[in-house]
N, C-alpha and C. Protein backbone atom coordinates (compact mmCIF):
# COMPACT_ATOMS: atom_id res chain seq x y z
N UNK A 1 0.84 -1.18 0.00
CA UNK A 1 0.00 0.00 0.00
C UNK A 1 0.88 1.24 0.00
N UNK A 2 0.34 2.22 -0.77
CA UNK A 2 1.06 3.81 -0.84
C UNK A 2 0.49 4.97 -0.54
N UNK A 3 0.86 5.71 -0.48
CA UNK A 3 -0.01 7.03 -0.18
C UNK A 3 0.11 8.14 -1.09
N UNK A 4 0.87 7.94 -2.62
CA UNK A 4 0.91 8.36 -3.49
C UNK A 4 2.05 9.86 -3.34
N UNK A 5 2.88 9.70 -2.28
CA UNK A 5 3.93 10.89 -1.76
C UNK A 5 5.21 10.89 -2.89
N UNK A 6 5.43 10.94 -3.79
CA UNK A 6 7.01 10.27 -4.49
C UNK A 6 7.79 10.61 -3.63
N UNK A 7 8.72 9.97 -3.68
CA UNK A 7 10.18 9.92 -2.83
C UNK A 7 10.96 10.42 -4.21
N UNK A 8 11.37 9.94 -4.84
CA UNK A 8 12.51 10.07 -5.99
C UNK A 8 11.83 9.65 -7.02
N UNK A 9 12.23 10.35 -8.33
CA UNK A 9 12.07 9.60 -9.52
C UNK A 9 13.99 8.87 -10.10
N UNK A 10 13.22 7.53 -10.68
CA UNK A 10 14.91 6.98 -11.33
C UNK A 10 15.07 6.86 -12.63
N UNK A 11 15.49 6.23 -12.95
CA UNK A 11 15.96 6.27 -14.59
C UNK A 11 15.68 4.72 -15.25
N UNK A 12 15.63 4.55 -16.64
CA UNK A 12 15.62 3.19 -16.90
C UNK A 12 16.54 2.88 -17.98
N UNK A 13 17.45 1.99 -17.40
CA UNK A 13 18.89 1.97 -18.00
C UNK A 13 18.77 0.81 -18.90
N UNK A 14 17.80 -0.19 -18.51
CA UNK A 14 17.53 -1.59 -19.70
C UNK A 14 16.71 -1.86 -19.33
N UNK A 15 16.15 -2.62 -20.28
CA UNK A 15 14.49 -3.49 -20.73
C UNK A 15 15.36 -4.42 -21.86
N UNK A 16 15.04 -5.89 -20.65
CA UNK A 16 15.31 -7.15 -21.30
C UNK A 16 13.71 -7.89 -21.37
N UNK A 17 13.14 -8.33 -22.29
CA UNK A 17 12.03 -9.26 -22.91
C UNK A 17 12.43 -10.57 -22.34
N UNK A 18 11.79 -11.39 -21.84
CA UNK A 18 11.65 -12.83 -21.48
C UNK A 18 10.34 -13.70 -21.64
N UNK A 19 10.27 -13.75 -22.93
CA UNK A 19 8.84 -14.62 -23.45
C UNK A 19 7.55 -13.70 -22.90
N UNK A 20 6.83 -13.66 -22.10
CA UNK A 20 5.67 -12.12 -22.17
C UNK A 20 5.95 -11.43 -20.71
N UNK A 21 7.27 -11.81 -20.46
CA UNK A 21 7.79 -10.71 -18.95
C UNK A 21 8.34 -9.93 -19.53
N UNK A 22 8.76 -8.68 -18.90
CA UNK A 22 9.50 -7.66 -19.06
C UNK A 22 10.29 -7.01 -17.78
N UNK A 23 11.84 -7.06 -17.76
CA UNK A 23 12.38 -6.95 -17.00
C UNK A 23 13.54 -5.65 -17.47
N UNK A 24 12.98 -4.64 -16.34
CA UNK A 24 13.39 -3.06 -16.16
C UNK A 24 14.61 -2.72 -14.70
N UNK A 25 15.63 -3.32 -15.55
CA UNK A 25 16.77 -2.44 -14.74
C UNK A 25 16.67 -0.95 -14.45
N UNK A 26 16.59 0.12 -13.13
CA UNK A 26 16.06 0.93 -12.80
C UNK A 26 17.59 1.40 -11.76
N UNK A 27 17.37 2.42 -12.03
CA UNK A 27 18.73 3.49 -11.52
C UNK A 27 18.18 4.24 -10.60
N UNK A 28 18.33 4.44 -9.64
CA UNK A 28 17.46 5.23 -8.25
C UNK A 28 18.57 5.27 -6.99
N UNK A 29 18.50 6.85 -7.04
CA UNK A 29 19.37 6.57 -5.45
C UNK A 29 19.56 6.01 -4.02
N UNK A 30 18.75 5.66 -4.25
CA UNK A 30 17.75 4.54 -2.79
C UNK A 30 17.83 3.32 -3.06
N UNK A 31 18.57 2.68 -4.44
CA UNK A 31 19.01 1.75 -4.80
C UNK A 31 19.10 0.56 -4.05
N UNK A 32 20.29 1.71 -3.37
CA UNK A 32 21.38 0.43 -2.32
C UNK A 32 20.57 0.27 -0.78
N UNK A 33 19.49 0.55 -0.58
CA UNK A 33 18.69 0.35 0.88
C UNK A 33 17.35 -0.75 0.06
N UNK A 34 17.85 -0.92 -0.76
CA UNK A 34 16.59 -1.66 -1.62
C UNK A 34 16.52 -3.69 -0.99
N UNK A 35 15.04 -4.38 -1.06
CA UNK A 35 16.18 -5.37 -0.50
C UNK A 35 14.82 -6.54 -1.85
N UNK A 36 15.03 -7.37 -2.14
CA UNK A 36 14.42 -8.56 -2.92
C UNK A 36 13.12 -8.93 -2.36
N UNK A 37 11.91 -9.24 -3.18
CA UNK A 37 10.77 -8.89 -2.69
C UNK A 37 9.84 -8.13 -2.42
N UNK A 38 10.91 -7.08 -2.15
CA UNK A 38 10.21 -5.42 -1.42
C UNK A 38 9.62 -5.18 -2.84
N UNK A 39 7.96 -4.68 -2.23
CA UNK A 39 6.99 -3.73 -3.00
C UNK A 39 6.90 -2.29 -3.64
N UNK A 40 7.50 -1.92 -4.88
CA UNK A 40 7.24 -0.08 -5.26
C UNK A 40 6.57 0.02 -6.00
N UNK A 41 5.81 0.98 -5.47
CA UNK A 41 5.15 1.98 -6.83
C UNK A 41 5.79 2.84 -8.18
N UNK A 42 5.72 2.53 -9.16
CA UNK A 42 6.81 2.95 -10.09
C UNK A 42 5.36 3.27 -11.53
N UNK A 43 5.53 4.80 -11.29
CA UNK A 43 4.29 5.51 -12.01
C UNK A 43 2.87 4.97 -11.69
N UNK A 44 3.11 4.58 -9.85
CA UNK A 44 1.82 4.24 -9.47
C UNK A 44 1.35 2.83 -9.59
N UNK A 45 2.33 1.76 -10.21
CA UNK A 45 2.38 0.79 -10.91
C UNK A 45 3.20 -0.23 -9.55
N UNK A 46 2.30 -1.06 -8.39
CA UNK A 46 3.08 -1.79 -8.05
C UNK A 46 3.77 -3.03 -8.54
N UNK A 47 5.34 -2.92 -8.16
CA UNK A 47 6.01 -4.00 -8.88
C UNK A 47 7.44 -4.63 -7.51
N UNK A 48 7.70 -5.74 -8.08
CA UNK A 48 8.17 -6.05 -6.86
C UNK A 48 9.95 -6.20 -7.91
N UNK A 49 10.34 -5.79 -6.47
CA UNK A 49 12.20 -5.79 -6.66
C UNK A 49 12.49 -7.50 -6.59
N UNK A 50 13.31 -7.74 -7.77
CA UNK A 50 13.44 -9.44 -7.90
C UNK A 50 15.28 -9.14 -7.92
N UNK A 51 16.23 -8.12 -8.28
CA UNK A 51 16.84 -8.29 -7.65
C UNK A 51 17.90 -6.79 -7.22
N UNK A 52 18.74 -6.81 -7.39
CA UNK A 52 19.37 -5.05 -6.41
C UNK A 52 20.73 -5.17 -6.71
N UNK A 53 21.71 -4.12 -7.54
CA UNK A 53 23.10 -4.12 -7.23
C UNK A 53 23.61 -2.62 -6.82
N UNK A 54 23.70 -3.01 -5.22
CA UNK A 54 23.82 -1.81 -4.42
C UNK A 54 24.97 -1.39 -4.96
N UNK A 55 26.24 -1.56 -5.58
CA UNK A 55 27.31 -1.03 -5.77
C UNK A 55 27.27 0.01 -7.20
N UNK A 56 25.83 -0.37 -8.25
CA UNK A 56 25.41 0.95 -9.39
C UNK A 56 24.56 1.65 -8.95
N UNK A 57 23.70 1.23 -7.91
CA UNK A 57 22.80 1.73 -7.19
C UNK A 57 21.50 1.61 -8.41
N UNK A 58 21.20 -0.24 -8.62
CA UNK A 58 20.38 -0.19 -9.93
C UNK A 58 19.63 -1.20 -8.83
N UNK A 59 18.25 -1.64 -9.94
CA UNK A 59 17.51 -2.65 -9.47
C UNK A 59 16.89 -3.32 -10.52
N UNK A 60 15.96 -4.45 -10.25
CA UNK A 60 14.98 -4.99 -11.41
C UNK A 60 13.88 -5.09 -11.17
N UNK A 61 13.05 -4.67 -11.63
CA UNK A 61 11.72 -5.30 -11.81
C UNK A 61 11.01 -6.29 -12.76
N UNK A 62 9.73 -6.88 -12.96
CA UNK A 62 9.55 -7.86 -14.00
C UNK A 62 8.15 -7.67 -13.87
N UNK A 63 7.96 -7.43 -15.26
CA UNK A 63 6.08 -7.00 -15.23
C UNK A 63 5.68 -8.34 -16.16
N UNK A 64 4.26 -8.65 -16.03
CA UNK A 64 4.08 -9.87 -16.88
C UNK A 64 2.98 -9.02 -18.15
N UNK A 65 2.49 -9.49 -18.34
CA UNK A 65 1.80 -9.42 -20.04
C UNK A 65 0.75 -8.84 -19.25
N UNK A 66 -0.06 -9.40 -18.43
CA UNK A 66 -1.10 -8.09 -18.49
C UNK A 66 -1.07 -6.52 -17.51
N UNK A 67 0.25 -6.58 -16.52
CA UNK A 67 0.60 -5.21 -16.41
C UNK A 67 0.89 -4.67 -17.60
N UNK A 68 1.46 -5.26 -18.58
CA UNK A 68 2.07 -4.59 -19.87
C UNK A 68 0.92 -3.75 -20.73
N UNK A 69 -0.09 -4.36 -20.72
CA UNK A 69 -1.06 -4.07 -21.44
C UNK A 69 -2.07 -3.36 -20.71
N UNK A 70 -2.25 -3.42 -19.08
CA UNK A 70 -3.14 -2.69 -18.43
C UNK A 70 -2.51 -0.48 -18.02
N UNK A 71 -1.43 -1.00 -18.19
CA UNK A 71 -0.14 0.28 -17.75
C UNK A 71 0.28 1.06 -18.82
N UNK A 72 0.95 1.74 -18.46
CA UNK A 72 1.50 2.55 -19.82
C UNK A 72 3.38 2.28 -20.07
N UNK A 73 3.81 0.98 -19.07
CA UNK A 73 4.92 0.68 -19.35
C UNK A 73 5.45 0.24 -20.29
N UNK A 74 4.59 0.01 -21.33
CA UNK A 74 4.67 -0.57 -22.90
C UNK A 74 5.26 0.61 -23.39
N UNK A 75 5.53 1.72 -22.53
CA UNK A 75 6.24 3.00 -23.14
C UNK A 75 7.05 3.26 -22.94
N UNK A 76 7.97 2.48 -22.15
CA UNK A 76 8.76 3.28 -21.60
C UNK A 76 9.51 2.97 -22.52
N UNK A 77 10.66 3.28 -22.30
CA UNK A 77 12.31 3.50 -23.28
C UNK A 77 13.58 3.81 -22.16
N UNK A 78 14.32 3.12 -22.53
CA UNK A 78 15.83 3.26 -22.07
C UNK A 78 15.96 5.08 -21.74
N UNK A 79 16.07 5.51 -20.41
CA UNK A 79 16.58 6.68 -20.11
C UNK A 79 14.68 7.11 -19.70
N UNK A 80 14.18 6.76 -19.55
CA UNK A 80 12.27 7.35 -19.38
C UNK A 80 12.61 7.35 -17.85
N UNK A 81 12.23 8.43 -17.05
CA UNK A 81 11.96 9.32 -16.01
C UNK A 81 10.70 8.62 -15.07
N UNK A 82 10.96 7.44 -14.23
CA UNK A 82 9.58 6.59 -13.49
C UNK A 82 9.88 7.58 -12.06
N UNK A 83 8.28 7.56 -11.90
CA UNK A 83 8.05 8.43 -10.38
C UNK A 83 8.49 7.06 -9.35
N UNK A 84 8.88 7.25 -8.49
CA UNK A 84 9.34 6.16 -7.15
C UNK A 84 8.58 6.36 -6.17
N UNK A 85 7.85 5.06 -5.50
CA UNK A 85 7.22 5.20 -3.61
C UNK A 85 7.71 4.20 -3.29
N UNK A 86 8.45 3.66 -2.36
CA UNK A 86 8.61 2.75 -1.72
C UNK A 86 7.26 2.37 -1.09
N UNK A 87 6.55 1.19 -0.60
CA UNK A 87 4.92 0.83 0.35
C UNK A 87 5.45 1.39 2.04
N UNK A 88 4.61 1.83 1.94
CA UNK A 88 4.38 2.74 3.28
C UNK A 88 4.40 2.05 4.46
N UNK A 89 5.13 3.09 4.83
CA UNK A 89 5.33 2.64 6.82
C UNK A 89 4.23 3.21 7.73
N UNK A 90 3.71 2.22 8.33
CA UNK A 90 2.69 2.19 9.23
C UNK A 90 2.76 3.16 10.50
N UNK A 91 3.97 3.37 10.49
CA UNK A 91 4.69 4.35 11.93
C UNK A 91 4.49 5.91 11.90
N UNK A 92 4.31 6.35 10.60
CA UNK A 92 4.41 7.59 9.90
C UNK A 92 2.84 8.29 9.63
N UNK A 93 3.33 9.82 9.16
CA UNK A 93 1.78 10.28 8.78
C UNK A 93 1.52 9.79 7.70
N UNK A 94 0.41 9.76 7.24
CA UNK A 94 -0.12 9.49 5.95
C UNK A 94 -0.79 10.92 5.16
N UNK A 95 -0.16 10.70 4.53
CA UNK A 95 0.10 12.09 3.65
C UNK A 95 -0.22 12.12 2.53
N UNK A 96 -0.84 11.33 1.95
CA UNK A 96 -1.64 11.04 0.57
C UNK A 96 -2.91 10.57 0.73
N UNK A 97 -2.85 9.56 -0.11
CA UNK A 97 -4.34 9.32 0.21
C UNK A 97 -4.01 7.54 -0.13
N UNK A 98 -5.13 6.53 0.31
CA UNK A 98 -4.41 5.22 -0.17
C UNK A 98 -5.01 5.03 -1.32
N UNK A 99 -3.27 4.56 -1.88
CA UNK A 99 -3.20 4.25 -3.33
C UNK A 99 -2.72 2.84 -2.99
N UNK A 100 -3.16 1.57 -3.91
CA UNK A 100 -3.14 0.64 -3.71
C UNK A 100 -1.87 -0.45 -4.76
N UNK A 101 -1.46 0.67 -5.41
CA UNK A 101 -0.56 0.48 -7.06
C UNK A 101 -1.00 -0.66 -7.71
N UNK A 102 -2.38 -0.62 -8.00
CA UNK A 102 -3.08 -1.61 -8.64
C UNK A 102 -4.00 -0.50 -10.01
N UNK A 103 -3.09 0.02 -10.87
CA UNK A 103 -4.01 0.47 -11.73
C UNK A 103 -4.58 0.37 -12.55
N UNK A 104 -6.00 1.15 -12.66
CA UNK A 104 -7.18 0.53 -13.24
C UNK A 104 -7.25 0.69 -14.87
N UNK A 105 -5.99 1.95 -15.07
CA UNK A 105 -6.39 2.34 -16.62
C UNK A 105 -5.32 3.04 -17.15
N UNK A 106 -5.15 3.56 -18.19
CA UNK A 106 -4.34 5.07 -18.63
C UNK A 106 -5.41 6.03 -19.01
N UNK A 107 -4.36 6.59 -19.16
CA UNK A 107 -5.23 8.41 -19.47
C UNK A 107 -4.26 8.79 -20.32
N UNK A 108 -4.52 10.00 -21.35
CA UNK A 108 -4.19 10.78 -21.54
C UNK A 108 -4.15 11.75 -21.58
N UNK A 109 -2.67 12.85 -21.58
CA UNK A 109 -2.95 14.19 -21.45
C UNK A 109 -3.46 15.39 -23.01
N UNK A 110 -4.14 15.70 -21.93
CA UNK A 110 -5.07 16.18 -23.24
C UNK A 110 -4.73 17.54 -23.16
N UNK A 111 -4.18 18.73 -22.42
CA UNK A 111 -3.19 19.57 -22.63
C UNK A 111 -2.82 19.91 -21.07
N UNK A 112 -2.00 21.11 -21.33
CA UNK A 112 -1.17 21.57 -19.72
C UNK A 112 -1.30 22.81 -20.25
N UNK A 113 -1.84 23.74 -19.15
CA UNK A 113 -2.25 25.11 -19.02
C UNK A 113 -1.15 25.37 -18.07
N UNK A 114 -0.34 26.78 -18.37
CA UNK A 114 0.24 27.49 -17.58
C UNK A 114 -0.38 28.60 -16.38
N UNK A 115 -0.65 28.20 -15.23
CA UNK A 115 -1.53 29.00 -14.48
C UNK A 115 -0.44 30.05 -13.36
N UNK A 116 0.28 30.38 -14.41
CA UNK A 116 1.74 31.53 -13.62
C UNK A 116 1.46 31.42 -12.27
N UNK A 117 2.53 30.18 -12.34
CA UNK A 117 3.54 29.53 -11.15
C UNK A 117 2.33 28.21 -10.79
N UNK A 118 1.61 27.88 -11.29
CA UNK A 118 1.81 26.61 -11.36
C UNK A 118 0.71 26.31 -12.29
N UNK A 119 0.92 24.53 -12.42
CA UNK A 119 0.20 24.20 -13.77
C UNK A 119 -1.44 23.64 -13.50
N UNK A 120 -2.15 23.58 -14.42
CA UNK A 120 -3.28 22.65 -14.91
C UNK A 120 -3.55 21.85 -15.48
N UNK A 121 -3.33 20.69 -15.28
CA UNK A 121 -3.08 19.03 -16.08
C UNK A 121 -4.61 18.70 -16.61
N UNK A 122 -4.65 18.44 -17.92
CA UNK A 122 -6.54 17.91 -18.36
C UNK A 122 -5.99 16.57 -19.07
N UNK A 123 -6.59 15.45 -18.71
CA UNK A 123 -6.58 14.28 -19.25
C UNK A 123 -8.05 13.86 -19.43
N UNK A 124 -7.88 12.79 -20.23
CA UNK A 124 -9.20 11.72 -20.61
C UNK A 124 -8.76 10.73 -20.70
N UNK A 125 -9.99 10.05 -20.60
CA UNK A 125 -9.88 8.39 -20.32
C UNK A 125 -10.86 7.69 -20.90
N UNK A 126 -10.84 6.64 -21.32
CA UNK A 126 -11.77 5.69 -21.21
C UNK A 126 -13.27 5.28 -20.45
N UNK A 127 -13.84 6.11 -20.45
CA UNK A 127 -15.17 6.12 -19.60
C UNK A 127 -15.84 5.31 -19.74
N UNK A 128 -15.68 4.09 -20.91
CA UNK A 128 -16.85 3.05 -20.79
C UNK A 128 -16.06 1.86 -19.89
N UNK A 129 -14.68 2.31 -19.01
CA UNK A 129 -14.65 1.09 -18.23
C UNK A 129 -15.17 1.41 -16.98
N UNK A 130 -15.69 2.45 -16.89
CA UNK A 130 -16.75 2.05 -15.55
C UNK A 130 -16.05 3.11 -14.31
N UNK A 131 -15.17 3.20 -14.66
CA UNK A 131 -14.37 4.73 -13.43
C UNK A 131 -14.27 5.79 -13.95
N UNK A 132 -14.71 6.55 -12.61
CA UNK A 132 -15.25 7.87 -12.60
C UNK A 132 -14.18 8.57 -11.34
N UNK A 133 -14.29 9.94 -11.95
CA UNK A 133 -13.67 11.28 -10.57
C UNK A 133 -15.00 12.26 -10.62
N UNK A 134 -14.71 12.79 -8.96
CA UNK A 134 -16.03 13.60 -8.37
C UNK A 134 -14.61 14.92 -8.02
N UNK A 135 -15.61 15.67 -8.01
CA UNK A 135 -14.76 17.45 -7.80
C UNK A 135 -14.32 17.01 -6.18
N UNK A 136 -12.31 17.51 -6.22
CA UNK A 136 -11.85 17.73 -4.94
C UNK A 136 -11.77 16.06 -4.14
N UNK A 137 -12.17 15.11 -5.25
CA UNK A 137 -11.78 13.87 -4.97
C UNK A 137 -10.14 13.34 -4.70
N UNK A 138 -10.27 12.28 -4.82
CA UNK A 138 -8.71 11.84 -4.75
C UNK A 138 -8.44 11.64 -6.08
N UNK A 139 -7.32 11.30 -7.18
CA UNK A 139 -7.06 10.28 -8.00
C UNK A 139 -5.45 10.21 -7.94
N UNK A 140 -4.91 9.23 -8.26
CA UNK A 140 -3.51 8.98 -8.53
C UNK A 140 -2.86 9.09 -10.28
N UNK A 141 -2.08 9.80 -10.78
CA UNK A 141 -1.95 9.80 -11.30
C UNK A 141 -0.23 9.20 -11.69
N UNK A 142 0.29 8.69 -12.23
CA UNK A 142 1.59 8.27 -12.42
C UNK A 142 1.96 7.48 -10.67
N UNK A 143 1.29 7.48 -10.33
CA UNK A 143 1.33 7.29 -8.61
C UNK A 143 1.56 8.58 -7.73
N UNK A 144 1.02 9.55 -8.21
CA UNK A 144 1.26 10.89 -7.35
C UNK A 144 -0.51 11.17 -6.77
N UNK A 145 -0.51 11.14 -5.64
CA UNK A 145 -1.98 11.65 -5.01
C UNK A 145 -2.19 12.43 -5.24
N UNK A 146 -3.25 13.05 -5.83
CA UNK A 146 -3.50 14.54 -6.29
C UNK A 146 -4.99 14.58 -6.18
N UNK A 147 -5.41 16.11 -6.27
CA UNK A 147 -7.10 16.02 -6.00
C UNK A 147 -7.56 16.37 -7.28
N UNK A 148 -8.63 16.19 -7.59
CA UNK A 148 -9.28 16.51 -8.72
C UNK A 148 -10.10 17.75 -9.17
N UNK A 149 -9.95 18.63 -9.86
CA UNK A 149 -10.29 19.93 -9.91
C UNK A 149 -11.38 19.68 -11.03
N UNK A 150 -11.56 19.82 -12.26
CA UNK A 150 -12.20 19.58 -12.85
C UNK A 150 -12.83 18.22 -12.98
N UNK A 151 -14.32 17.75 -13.26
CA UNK A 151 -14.86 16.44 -13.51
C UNK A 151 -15.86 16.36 -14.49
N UNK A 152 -15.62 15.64 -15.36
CA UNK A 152 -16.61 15.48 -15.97
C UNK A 152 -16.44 13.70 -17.08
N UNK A 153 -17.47 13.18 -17.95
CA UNK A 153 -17.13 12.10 -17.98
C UNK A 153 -16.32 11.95 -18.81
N UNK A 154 -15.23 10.87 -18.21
CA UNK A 154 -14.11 10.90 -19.14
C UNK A 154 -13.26 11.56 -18.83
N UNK A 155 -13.09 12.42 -18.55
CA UNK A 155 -12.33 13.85 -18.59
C UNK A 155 -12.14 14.59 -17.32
N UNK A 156 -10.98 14.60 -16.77
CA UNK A 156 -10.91 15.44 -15.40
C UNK A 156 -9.36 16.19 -15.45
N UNK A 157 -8.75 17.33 -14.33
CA UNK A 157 -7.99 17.97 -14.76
C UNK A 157 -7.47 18.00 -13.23
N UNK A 158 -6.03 18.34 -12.99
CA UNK A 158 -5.58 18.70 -11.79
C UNK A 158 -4.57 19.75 -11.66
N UNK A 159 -4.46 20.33 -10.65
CA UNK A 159 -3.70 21.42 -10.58
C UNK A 159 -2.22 20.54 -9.78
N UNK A 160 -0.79 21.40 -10.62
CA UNK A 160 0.04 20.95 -9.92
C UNK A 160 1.07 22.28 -9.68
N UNK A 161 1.33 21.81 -8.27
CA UNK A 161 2.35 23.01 -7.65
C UNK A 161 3.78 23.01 -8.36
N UNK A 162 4.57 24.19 -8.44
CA UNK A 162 6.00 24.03 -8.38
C UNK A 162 7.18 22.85 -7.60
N UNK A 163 6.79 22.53 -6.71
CA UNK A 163 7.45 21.61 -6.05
C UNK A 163 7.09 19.75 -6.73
N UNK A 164 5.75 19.79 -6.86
CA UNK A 164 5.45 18.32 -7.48
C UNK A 164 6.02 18.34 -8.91
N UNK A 165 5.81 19.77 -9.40
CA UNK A 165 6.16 19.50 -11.12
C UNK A 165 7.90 19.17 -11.37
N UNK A 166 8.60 19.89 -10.01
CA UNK A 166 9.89 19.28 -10.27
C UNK A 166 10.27 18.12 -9.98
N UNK A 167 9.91 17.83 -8.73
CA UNK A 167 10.22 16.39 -7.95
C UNK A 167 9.40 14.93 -8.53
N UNK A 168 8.75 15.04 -9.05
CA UNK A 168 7.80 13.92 -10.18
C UNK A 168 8.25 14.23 -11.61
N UNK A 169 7.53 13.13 -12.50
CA UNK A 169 8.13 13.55 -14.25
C UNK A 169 6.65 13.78 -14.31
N UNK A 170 5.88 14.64 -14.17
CA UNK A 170 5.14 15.62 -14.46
C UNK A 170 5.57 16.98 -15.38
N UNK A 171 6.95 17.14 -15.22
CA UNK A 171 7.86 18.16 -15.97
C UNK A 171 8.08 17.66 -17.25
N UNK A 172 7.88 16.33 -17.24
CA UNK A 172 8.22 16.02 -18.89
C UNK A 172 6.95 15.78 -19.84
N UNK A 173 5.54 15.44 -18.84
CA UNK A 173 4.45 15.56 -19.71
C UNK A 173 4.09 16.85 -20.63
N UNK A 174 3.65 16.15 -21.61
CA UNK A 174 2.84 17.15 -22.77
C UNK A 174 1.70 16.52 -23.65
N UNK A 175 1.22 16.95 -24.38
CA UNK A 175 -0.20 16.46 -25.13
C UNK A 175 0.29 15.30 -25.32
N UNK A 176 -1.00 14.08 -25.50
CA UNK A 176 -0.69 12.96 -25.84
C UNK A 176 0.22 11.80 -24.73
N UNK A 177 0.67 12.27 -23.87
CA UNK A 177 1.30 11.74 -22.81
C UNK A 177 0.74 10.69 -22.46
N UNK A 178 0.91 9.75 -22.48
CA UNK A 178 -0.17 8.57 -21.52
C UNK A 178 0.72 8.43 -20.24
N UNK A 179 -0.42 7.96 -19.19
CA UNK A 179 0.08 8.06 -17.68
C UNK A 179 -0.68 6.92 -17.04
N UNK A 180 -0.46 6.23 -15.82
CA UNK A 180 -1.30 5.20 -15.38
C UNK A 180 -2.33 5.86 -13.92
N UNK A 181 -3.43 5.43 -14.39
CA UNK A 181 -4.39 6.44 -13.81
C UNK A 181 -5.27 5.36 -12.47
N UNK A 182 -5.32 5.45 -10.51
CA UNK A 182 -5.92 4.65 -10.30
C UNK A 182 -6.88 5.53 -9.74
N UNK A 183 -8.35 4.97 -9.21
CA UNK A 183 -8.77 5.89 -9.32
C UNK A 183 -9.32 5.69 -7.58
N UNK A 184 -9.80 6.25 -7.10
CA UNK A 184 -10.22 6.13 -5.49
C UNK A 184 -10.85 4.99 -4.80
N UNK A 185 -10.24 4.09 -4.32
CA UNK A 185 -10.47 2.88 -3.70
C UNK A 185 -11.67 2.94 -3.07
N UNK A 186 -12.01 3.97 -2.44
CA UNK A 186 -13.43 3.82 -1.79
C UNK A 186 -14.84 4.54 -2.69
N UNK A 187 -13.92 5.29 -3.58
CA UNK A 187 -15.23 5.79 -4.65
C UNK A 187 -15.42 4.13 -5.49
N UNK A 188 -14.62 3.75 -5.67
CA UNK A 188 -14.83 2.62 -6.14
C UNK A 188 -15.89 1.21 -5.46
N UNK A 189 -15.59 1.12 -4.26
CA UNK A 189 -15.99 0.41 -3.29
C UNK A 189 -17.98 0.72 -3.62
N UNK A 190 -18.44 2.27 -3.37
CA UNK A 190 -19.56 2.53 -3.20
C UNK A 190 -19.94 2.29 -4.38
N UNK A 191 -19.31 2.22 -5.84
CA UNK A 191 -19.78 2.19 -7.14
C UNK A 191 -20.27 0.61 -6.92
N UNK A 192 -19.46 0.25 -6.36
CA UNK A 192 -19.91 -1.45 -6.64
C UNK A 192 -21.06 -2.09 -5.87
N UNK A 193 -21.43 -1.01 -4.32
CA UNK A 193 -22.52 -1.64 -3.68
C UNK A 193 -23.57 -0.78 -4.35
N UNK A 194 -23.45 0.21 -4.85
CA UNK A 194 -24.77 0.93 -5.74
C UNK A 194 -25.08 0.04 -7.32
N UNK A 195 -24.20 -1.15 -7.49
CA UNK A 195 -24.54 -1.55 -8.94
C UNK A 195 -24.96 -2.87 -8.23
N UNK A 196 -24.61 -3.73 -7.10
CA UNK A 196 -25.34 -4.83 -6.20
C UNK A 196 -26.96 -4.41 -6.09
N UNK A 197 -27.07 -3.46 -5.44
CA UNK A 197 -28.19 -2.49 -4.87
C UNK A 197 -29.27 -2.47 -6.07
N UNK A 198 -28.89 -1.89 -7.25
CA UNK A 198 -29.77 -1.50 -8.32
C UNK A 198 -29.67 -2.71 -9.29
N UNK A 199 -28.96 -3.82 -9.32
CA UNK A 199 -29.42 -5.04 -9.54
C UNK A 199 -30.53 -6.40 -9.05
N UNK A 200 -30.21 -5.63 -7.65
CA UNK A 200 -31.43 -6.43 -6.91
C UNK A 200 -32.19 -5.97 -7.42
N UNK A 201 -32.65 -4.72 -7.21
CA UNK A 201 -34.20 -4.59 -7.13
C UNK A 201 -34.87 -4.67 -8.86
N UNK A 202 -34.15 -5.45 -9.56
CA UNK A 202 -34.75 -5.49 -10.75
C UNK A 202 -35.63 -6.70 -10.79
């Protein structure tokens, strides 16, 4: 579980293919505290560390065929900019919102407004799979918790500060961008007892 805070973004130094896995050597300065097994969010995308060489300060991950196809990691490229969360410590505040790095979709960016000194992100999505954003909601975007400013179907927009646009690759989005989008675990939750609910009573 995450709370959608990035810690670091790293780098992606190789992508080796293994019959429908895909395995992403990852450059991150937090590298070498990294240990086998351990759970990250990587553009919101949980994936597990299979193995670690603290001395490049690299790691691996291995996505199978249908992260490949549910994510937008089918994009990445040698040197592509992944947001980093390590899964959250129970000891600490919670400072996001819970993100579960189980995402439901992509989006794309559909433009970036300059709102002098900070930005306005508008994406769309796929609305016939069934998720939705409500105004001042939660959503995760790349794995960054953010609230939702604009809503409508399909289509929602967020405002981002100076500090997130540097410290996330939010700085490198532009039109057309695809991003992995999850959307509020408990807006989700009520969607599903309101479609139980209005099935019964048919």
């Amino acid at each position: 579980m995450f709370t959608g805070i990035i810690e670091k973004t790293g780098k992606i130094v190789s992508i080796e293919k293994e019959n429908t896995n895909y395995h992403f050597t990852i450059e991150a300065d937090f590298a070498d505290e990294l240990k086998i097994d351990q759970s990250m969010a990587h553009d919101g995308c949980c994936l597990t560390v299979v193995r670690v060489d603290r001395a490049k300060k690299q790691y691996v991950v291995t996505a199978m065929d249908e992260t490949m196809l549910k994510t937008n990691l089918g994009s990445w490229k040698v040197g592509y900019e992944v947001n980093l969360e390590r899964s959250m410590s129970m000891n600490g505040r919670f400072d996001g919102h819970i993100v579960q790095g189980h995402v439901d979709q992509t989006a794309v960016c559909e433009k970036v407004v300059d709102d002098n000194g900070s930005w306005r992100f508008y994406f769309t999505y796929d609305a016939e799979k069934n998720n939705f954003t409500v105004p001042k909601g939660s959503i995760s975007v790349n794995g960054v918790s953010l609230t939702v400013v604009d809503s409508e179907r399909g289509r929602f927009s967020v405002a981002i500060i100076p500090y997130t646009y540097k410290v996330t690759n939010f700085h490198n989005f532009k039109e057309g961008t695809v991003v992995n989008i999850e959307f509020d675990v408990f807006g989700k939750y009520v969607q599903r007892l309101l479609e139980q609910y209005l099935e019964a009573q048919k």
